[in-house]
Protein backbone atom coordinates (compact mmCIF):
# COMPACT_ATOMS: atom_id res chain seq x y z
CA UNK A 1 7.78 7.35 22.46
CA UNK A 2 5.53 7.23 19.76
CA UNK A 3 3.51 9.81 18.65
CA UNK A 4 -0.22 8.86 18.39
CA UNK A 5 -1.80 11.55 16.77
CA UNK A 6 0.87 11.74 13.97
CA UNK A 7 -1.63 11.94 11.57
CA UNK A 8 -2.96 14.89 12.24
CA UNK A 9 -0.02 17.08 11.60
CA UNK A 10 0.10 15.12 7.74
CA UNK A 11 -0.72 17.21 5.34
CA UNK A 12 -4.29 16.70 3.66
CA UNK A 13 -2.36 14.58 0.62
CA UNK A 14 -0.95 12.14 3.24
CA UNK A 15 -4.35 12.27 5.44
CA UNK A 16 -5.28 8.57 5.11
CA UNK A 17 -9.05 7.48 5.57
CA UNK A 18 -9.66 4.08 7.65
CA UNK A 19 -10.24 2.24 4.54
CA UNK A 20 -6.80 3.10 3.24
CA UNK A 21 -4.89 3.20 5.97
CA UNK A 22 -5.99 -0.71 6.47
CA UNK A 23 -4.71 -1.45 2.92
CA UNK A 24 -1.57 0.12 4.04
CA UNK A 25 -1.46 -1.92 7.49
CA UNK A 26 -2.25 -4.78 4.89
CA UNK A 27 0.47 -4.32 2.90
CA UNK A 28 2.57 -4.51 5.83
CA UNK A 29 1.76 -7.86 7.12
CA UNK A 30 2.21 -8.71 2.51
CA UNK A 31 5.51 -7.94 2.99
CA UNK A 32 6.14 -9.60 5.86
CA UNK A 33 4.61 -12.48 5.02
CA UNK A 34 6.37 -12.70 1.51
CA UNK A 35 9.73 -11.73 3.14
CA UNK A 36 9.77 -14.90 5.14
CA UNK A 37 8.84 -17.57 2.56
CA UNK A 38 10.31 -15.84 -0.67
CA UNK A 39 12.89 -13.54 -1.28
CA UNK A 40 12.45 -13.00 -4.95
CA UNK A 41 8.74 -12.30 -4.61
CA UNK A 42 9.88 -9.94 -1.32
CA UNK A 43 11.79 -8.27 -4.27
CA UNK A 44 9.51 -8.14 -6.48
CA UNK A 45 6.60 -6.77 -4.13
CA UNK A 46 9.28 -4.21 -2.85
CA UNK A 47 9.76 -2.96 -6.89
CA UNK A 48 5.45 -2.44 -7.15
CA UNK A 49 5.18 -0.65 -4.27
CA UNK A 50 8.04 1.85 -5.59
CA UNK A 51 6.27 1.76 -8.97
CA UNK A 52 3.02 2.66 -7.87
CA UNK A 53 4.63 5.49 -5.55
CA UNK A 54 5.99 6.61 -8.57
CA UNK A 55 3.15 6.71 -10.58
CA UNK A 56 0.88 8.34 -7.87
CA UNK A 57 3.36 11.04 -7.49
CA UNK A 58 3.81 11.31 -11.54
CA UNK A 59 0.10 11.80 -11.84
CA UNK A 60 -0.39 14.12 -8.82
CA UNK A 61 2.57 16.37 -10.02
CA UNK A 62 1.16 16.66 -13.41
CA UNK A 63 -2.46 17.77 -12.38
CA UNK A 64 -0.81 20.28 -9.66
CA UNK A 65 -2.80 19.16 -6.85
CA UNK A 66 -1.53 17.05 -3.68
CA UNK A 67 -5.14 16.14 -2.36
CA UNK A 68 -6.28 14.32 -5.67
CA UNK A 69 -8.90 11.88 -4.08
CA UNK A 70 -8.92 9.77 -7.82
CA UNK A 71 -5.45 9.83 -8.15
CA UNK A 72 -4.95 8.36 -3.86
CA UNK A 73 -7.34 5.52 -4.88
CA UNK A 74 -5.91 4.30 -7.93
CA UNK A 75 -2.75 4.11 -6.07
CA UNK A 76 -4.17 1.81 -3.53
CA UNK A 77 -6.10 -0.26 -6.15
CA UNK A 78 -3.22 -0.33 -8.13
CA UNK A 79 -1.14 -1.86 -4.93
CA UNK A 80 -4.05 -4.11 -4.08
CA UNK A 81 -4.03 -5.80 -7.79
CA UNK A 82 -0.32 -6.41 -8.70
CA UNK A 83 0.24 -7.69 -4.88
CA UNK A 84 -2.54 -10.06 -5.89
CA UNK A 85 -1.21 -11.22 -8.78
CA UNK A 86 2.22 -11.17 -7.46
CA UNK A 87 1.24 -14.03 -4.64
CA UNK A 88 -1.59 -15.69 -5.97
CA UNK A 89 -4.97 -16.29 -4.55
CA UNK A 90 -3.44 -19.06 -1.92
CA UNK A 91 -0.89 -17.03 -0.05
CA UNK A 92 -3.58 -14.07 -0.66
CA UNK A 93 -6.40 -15.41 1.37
CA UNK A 94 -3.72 -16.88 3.87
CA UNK A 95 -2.17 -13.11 4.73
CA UNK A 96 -6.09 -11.85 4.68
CA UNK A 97 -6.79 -14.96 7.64
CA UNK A 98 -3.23 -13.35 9.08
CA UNK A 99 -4.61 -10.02 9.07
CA UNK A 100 -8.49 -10.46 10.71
CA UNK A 101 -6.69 -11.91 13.40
């Protein structure tokens, strides 16, 4: 059984506000959108998630804080832009239809 309030027991890093936890539900249906029409680009999307990870951590590590509000949203920008680019504004506004439904 899944655990519904989940979130709550995060700690306040990993606390995600409705805004970014729909980019993150968004990413989702990305990926599984990409993974059934291209493989490559399912690789590719897979390598700027775990760069932007990285870099998130890298910067929150550096300035010794694990709630960095800044830091959270450049993370989720930064996914936002380079998934863009990655599929192009066709298969973007297609997964967008896919995910209002």
């Amino acid at each position: 059984m899944m655990n519904t309030n989940a979130g709550q027991a995060l700690p306040p890093s990993l606390r995600l506000k409705k805004g970014e936890n729909q980019l993150l539900t968004f990413t989702k249906i990305l990926l599984h959108y990409i993974g059934k029409s291209d493989s490559k680009s399912y690789l590719a999307a897979k390598m700027i998630m775990r760069d932007c990870v990285k870099e998130y951590e890298e910067k929150t590590r550096k300035q010794n804080n694990d709630d960095n509000i800044s830091n959270k949203k450049d993370f989720l920008q930064a996914v936002q832009r380079k998934m863009r680019c990655l599929v192009g504004d066709y298969h973007w506004r297609r997964i967008i239809f896919c995910f209002r439904k």
